[in-house]
PDB file of N, CA and C in Angstrom:
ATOM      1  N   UNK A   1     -85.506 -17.871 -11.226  1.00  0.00           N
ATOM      2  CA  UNK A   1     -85.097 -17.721  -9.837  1.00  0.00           C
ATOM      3  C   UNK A   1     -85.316 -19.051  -9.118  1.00  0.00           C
ATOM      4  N   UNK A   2     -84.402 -19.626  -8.727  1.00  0.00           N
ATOM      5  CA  UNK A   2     -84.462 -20.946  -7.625  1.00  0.00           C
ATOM      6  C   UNK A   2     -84.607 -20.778  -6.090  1.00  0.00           C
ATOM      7  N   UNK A   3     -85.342 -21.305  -5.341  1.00  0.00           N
ATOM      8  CA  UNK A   3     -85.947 -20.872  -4.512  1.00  0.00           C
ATOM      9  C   UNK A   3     -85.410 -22.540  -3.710  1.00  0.00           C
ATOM     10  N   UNK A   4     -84.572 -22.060  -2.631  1.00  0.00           N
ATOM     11  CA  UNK A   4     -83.839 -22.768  -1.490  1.00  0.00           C
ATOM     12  C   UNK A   4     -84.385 -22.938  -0.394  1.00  0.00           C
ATOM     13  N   UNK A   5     -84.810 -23.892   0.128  1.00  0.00           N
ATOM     14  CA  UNK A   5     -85.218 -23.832   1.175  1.00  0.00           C
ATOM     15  C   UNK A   5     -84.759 -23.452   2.499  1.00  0.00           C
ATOM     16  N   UNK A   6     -85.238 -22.958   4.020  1.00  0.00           N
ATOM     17  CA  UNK A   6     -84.734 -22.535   5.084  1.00  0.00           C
ATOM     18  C   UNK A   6     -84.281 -24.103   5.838  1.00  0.00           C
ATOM     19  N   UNK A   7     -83.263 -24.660   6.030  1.00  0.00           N
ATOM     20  CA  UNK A   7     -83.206 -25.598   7.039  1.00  0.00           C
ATOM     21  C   UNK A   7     -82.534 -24.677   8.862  1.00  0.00           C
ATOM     22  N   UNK A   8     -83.549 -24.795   9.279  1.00  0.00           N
ATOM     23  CA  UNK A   8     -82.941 -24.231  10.712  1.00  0.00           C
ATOM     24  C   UNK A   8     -81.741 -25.613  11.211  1.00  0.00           C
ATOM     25  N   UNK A   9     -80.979 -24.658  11.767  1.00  0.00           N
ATOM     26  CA  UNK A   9     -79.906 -25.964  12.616  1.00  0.00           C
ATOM     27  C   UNK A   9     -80.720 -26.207  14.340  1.00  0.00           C
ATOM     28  N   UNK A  10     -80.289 -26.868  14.997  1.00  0.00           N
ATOM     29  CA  UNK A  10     -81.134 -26.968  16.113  1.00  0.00           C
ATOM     30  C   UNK A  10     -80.875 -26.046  16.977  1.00  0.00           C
ATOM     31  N   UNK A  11     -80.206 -25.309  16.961  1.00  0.00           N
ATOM     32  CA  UNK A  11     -80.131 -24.230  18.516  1.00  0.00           C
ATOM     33  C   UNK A  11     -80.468 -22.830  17.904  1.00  0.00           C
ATOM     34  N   UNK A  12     -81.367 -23.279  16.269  1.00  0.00           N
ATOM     35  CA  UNK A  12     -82.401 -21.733  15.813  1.00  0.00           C
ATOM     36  C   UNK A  12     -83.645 -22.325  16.067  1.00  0.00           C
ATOM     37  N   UNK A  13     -83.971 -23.766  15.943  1.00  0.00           N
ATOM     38  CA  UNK A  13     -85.373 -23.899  16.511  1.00  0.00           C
ATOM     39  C   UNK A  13     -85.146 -23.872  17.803  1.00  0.00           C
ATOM     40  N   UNK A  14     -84.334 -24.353  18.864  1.00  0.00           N
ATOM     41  CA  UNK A  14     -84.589 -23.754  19.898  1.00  0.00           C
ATOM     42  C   UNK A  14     -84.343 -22.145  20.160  1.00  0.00           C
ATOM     43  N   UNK A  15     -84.016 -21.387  19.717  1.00  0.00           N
ATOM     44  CA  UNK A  15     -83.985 -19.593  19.503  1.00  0.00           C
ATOM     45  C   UNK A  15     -85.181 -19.569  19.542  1.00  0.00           C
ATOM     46  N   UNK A  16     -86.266 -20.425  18.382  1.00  0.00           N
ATOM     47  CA  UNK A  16     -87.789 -19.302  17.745  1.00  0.00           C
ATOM     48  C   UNK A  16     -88.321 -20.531  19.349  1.00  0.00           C
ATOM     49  N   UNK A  17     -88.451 -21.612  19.797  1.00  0.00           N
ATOM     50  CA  UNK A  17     -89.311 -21.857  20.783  1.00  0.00           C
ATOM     51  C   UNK A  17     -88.788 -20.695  22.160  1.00  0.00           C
ATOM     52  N   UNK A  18     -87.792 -19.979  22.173  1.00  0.00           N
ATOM     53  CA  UNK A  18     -87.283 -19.310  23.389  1.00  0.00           C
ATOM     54  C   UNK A  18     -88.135 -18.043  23.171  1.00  0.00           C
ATOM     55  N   UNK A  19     -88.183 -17.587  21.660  1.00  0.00           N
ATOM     56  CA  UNK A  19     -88.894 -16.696  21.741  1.00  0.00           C
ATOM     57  C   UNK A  19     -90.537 -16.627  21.927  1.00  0.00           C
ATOM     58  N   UNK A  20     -90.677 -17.401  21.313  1.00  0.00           N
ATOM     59  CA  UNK A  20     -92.045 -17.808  21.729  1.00  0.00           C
ATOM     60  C   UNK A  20     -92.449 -18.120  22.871  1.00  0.00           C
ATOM     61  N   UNK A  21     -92.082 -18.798  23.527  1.00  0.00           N
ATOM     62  CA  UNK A  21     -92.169 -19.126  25.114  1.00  0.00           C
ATOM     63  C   UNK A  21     -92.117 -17.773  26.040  1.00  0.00           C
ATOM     64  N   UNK A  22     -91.368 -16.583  25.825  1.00  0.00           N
ATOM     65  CA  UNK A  22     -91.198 -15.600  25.835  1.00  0.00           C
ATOM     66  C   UNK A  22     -92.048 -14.823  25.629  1.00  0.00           C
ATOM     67  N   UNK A  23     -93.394 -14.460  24.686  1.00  0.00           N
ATOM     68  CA  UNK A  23     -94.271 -13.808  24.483  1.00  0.00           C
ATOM     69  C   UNK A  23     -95.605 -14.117  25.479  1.00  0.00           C
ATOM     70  N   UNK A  24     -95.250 -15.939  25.496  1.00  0.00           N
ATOM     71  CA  UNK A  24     -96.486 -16.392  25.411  1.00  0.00           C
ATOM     72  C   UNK A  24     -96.082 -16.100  27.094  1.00  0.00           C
ATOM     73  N   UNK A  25     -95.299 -16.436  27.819  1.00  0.00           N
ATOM     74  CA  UNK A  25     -95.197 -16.211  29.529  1.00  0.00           C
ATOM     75  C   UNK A  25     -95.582 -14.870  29.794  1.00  0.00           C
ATOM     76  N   UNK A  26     -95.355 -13.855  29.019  1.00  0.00           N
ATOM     77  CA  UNK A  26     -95.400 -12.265  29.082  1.00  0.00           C
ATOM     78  C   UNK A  26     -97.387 -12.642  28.454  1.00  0.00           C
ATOM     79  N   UNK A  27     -97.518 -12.961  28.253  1.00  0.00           N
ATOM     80  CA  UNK A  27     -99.318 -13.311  28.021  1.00  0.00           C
ATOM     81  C   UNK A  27     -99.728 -12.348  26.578  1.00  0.00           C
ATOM     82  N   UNK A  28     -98.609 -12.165  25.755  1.00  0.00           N
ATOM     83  CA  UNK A  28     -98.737 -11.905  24.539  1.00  0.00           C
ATOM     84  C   UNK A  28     -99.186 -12.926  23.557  1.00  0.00           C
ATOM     85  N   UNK A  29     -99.862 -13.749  23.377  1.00  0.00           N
ATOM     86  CA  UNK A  29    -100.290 -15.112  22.261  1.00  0.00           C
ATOM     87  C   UNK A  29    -100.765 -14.100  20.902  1.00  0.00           C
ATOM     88  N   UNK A  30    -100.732 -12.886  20.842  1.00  0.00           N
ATOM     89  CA  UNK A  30    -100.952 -12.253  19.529  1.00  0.00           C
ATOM     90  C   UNK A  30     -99.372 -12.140  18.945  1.00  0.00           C
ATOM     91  N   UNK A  31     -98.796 -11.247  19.954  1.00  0.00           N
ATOM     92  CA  UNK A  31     -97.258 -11.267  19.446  1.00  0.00           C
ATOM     93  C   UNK A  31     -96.833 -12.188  19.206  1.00  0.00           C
ATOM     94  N   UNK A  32     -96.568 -13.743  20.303  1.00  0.00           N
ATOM     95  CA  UNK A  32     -96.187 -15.029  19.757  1.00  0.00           C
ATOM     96  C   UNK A  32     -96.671 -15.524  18.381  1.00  0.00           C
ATOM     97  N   UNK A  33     -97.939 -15.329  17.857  1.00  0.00           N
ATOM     98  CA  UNK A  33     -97.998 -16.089  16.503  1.00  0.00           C
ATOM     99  C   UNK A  33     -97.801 -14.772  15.514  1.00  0.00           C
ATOM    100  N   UNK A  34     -97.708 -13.417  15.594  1.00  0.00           N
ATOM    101  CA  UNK A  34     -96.989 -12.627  14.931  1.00  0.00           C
ATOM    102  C   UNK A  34     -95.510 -13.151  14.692  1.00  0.00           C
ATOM    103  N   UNK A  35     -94.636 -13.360  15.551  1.00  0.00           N
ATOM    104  CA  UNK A  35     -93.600 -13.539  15.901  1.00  0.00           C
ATOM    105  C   UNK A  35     -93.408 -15.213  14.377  1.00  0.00           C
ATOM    106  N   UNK A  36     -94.283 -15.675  14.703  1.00  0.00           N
ATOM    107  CA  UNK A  36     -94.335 -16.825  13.542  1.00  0.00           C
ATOM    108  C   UNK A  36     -94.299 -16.598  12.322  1.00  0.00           C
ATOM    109  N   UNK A  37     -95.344 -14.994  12.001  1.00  0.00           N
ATOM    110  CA  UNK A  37     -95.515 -15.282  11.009  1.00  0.00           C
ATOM    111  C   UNK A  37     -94.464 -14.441  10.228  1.00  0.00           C
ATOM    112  N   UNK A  38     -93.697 -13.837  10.888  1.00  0.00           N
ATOM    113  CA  UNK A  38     -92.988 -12.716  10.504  1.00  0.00           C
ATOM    114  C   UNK A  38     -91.708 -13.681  10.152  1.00  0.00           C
ATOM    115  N   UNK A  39     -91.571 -14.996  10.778  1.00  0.00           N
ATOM    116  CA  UNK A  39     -90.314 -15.801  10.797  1.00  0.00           C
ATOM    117  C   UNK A  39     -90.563 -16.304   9.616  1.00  0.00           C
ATOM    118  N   UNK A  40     -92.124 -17.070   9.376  1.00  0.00           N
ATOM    119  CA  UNK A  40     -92.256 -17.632   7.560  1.00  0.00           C
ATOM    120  C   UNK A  40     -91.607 -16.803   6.758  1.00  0.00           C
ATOM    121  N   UNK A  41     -92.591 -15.262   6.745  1.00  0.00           N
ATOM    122  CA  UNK A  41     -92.222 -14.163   5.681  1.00  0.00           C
ATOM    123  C   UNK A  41     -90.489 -13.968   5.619  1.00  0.00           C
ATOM    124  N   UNK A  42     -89.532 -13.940   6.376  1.00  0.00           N
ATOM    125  CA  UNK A  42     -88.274 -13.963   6.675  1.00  0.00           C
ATOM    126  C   UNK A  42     -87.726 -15.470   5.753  1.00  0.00           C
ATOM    127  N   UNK A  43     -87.808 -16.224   6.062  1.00  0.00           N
ATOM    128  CA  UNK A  43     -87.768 -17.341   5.506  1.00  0.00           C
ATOM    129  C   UNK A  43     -88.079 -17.769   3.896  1.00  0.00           C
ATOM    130  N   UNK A  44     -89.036 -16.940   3.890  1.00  0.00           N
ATOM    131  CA  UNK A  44     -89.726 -17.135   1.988  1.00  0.00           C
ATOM    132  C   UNK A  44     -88.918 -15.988   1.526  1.00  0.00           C
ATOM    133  N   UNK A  45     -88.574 -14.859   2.077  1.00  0.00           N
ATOM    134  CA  UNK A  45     -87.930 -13.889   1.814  1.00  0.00           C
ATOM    135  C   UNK A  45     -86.189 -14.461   1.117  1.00  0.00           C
ATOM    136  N   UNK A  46     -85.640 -15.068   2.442  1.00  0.00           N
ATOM    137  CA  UNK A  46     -84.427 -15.431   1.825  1.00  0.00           C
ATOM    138  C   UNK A  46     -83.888 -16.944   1.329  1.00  0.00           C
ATOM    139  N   UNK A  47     -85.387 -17.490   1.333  1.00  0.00           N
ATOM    140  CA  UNK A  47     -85.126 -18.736   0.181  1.00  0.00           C
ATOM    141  C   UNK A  47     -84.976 -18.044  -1.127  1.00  0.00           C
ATOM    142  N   UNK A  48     -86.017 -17.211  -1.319  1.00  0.00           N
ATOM    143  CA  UNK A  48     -85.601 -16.697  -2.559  1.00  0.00           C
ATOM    144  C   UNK A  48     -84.453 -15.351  -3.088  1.00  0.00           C
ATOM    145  N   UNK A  49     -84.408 -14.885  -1.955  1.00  0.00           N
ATOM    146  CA  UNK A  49     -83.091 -13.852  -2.617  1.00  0.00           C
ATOM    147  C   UNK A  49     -81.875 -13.883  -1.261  1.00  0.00           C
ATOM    148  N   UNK A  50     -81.113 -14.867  -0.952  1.00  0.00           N
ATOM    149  CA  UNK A  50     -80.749 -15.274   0.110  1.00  0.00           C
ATOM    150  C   UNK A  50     -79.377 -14.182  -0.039  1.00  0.00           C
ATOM    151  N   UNK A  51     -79.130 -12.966  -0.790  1.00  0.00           N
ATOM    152  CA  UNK A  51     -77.829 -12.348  -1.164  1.00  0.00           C
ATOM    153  C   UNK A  51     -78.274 -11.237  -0.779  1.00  0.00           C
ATOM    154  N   UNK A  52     -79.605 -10.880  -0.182  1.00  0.00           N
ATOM    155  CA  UNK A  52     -79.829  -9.923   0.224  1.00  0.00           C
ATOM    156  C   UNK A  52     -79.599  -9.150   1.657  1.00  0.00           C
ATOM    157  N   UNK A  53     -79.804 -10.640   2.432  1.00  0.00           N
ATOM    158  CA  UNK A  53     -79.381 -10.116   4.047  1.00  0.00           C
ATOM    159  C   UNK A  53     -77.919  -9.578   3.757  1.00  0.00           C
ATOM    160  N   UNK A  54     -77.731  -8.668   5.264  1.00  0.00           N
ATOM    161  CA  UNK A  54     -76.663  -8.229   5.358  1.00  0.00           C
ATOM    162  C   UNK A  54     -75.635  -9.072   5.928  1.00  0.00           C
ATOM    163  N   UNK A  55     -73.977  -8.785   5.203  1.00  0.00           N
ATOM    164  CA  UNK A  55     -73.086  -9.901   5.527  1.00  0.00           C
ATOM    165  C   UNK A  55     -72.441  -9.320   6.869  1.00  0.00           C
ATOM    166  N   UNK A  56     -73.117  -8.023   7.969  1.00  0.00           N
ATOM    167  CA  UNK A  56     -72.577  -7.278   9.021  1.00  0.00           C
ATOM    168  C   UNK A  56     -71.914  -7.781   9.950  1.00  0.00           C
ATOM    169  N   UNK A  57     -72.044  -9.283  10.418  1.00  0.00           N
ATOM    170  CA  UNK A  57     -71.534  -9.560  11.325  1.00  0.00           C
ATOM    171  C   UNK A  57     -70.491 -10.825  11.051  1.00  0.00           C
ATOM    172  N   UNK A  58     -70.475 -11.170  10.014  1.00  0.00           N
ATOM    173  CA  UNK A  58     -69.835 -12.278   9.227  1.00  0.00           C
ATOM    174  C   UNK A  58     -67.937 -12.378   9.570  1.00  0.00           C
ATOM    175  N   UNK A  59     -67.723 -11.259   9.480  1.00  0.00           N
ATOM    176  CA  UNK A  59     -66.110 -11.352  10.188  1.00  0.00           C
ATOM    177  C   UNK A  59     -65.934 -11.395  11.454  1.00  0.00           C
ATOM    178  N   UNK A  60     -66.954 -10.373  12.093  1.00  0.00           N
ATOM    179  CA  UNK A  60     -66.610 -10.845  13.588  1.00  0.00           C
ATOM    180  C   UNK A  60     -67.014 -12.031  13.996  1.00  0.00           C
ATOM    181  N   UNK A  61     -67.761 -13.318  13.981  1.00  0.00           N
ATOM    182  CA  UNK A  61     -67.438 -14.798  14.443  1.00  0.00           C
ATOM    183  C   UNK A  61     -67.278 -15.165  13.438  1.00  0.00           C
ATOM    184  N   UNK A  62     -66.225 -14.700  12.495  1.00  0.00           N
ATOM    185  CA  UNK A  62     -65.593 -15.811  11.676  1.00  0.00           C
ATOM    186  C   UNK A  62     -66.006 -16.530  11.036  1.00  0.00           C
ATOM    187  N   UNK A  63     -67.530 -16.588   9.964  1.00  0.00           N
ATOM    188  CA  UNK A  63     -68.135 -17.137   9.668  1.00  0.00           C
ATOM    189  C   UNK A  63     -68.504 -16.694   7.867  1.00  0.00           C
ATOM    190  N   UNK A  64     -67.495 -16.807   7.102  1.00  0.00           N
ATOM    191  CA  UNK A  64     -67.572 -16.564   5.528  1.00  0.00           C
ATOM    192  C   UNK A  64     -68.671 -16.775   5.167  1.00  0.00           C
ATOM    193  N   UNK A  65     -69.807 -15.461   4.796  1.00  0.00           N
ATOM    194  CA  UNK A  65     -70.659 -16.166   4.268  1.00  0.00           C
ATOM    195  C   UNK A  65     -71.987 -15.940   4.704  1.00  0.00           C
ATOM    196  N   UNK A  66     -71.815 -15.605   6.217  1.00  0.00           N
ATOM    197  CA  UNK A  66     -72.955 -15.675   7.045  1.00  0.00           C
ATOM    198  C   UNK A  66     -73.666 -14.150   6.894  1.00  0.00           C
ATOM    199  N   UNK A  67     -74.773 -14.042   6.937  1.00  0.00           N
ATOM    200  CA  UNK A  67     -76.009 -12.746   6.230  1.00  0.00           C
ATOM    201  C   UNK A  67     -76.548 -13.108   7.614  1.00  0.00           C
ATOM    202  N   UNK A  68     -77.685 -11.775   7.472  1.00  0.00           N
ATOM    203  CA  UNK A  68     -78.637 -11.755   8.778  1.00  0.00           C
ATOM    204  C   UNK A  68     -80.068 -10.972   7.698  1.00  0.00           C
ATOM    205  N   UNK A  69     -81.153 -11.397   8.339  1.00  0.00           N
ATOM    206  CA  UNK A  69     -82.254 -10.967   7.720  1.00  0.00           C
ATOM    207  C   UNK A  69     -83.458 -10.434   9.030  1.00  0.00           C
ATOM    208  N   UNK A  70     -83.545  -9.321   9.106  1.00  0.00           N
ATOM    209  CA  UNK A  70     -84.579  -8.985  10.483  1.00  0.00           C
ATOM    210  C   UNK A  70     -85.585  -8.710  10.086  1.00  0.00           C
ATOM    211  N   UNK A  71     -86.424  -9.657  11.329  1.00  0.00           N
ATOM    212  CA  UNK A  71     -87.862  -9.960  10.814  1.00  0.00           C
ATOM    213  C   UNK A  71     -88.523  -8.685  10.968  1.00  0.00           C
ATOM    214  N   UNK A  72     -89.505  -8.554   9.968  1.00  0.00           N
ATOM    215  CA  UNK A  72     -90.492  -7.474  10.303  1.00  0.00           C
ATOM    216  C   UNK A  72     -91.350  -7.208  11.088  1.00  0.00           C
ATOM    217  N   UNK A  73     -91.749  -6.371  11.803  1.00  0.00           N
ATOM    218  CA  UNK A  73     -91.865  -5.843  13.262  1.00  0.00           C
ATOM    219  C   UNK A  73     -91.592  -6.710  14.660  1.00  0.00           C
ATOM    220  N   UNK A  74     -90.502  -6.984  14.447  1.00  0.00           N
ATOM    221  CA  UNK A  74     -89.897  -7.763  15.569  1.00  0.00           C
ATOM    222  C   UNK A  74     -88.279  -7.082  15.482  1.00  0.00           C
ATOM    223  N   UNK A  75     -87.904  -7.105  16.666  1.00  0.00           N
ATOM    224  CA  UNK A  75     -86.266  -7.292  17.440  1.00  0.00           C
ATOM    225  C   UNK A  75     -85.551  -8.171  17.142  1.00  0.00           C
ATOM    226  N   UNK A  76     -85.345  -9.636  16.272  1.00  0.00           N
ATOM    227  CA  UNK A  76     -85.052 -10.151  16.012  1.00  0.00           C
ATOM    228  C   UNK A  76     -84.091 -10.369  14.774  1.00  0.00           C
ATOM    229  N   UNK A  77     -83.155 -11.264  14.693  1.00  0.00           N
ATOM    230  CA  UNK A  77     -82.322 -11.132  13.325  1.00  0.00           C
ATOM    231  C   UNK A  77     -82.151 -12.545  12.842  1.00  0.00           C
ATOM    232  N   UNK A  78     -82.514 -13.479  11.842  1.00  0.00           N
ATOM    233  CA  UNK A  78     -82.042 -14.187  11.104  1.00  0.00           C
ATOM    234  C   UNK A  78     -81.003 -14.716  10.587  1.00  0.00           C
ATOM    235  N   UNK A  79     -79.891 -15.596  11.094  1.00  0.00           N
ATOM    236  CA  UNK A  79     -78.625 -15.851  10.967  1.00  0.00           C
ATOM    237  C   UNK A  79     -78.598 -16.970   9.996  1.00  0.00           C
ATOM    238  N   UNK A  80     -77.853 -16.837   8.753  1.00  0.00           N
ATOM    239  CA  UNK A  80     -77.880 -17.688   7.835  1.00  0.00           C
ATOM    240  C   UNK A  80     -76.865 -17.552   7.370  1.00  0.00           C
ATOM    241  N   UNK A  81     -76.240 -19.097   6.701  1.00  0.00           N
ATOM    242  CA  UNK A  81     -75.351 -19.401   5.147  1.00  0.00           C
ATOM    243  C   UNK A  81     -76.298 -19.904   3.963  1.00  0.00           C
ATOM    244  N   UNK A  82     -76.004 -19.399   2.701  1.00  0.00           N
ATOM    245  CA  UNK A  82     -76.532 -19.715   1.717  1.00  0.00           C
ATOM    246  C   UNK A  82     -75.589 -20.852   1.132  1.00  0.00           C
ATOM    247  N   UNK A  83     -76.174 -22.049   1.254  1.00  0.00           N
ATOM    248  CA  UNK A  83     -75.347 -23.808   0.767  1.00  0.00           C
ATOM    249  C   UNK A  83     -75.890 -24.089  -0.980  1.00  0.00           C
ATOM    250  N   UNK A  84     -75.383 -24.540  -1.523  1.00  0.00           N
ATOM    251  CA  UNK A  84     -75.679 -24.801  -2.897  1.00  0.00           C
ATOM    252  C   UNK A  84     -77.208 -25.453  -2.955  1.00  0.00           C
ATOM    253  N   UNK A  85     -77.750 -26.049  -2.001  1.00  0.00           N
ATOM    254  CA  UNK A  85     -79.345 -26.547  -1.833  1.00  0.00           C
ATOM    255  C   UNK A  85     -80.515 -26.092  -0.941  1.00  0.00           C
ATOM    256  N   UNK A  86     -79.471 -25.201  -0.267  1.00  0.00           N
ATOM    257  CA  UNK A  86     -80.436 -25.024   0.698  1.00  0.00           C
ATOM    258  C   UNK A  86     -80.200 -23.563   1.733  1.00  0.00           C
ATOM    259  N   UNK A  87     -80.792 -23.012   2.428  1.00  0.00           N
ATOM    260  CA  UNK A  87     -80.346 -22.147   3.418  1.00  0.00           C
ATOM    261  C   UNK A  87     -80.035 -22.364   4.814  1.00  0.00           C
ATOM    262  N   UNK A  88     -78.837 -22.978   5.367  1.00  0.00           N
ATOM    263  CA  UNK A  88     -78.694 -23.011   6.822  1.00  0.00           C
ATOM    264  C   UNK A  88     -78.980 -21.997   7.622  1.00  0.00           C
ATOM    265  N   UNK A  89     -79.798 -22.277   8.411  1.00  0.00           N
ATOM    266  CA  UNK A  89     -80.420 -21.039   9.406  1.00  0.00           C
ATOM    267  C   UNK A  89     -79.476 -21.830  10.588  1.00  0.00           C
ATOM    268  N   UNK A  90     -78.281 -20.328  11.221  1.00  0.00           N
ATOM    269  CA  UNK A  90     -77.515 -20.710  12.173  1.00  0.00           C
ATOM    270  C   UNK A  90     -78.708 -20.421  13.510  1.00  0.00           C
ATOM    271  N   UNK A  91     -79.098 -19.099  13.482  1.00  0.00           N
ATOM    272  CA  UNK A  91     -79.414 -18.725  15.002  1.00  0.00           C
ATOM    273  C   UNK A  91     -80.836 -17.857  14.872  1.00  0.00           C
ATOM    274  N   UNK A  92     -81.587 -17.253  15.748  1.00  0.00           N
ATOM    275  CA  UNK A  92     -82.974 -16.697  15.585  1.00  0.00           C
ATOM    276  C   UNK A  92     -82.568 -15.542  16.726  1.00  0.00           C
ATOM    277  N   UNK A  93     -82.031 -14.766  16.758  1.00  0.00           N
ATOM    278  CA  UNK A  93     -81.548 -13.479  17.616  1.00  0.00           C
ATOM    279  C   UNK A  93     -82.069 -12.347  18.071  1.00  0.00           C
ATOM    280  N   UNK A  94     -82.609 -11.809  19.030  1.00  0.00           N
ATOM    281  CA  UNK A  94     -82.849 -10.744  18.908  1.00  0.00           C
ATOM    282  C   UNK A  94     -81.724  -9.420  18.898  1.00  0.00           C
ATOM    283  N   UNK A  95     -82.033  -8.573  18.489  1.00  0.00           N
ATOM    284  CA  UNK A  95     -80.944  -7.383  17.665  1.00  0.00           C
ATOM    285  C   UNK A  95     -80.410  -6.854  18.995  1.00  0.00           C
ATOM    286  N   UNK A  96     -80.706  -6.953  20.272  1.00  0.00           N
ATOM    287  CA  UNK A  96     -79.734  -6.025  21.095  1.00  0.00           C
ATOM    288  C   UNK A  96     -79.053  -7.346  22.160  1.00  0.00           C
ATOM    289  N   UNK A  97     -79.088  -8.240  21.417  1.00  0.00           N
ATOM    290  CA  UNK A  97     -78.039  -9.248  22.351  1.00  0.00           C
ATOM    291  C   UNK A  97     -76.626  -8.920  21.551  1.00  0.00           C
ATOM    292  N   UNK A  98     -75.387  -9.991  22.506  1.00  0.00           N
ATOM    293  CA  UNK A  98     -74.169  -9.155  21.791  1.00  0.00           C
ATOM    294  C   UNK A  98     -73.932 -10.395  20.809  1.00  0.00           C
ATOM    295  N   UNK A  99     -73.938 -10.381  19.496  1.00  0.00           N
ATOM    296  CA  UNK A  99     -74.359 -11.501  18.484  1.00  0.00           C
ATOM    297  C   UNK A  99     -73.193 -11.910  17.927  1.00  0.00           C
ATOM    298  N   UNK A 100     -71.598 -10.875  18.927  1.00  0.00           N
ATOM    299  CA  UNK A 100     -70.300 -11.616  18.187  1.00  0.00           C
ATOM    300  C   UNK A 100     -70.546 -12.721  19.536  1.00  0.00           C
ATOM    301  N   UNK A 101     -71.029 -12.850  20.759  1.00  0.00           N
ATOM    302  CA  UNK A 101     -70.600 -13.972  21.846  1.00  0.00           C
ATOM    303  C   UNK A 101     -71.663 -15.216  21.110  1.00  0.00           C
ATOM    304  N   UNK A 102     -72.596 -15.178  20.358  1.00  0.00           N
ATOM    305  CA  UNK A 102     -73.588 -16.651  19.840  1.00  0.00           C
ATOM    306  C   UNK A 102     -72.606 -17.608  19.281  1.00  0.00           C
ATOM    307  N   UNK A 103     -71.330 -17.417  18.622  1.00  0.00           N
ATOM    308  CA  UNK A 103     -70.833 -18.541  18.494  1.00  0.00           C
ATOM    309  C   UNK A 103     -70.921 -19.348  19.408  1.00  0.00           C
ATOM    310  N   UNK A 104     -70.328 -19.281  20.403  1.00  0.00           N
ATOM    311  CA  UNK A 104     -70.234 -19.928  21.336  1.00  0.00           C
ATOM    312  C   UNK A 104     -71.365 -20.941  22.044  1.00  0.00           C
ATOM    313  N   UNK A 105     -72.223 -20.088  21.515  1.00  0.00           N
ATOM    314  CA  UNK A 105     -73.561 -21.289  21.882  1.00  0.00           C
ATOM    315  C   UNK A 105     -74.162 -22.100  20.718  1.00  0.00           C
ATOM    316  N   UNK A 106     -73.336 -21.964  19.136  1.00  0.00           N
ATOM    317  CA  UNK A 106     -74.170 -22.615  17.764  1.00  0.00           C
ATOM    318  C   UNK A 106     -73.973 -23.654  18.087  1.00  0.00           C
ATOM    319  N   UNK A 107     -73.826 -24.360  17.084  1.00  0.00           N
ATOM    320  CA  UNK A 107     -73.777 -25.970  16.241  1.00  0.00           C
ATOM    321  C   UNK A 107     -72.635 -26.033  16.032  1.00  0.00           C
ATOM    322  N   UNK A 108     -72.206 -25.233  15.690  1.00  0.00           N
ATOM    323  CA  UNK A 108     -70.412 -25.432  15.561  1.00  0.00           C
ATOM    324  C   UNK A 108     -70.815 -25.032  13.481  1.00  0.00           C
ATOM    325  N   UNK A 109     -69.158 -25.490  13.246  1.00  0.00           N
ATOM    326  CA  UNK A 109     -69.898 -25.047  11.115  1.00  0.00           C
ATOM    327  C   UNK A 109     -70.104 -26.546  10.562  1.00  0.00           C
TER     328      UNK A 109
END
């Protein structure tokens, strides 16, 4: 088993600092570094079996390819392509935003 690493694109590290900033203003600093660690485990999760997230939202923004992986005990969803070296992490989401309008705010492909 080959094990790929997570490269976030920049508007998923800014996603996990929004969320974080987010816990920590709400005066949660337990949830905020939960919120971390649940993003590693997510991350080690689909470096190594990156065929597992679901491909659910992949036709609606048009994006061949693209899986989602939701972190454990969090609202959140994991937006990724699996690249021949590596894992592009598009976005860091939480599950009741409307996640066909995030194109519009990525990196572009």
């Amino acid at each position: 088993m080959s094990v790929k690493p997570g490269v976030p694109r920049e508007q998923a590290q800014r996603d996990v600092l929004d969320a974080v900033g987010f816990y920590l203003a709400e005066g949660a600093e337990s949830a905020a570094l939960g919120f971390i660690d649940a993003l590693q485990q997510a991350y080690a999760h689909i470096s190594r079996h990156p065929a597992t997230g679901s491909p659910r939202y992949a036709h609606a923004v048009n994006l061949p390819g693209l899986r989602h992986w939701h972190l454990p005990h969090y609202p959140h969803l994991v937006f990724y392509v699996e690249r021949a070296d590596h894992i592009d992490v598009w976005r860091i989401l939480h599950g009741q935003r409307d996640i066909s309008a995030w194109m519009q705010e990525s990196d572009g492909p």
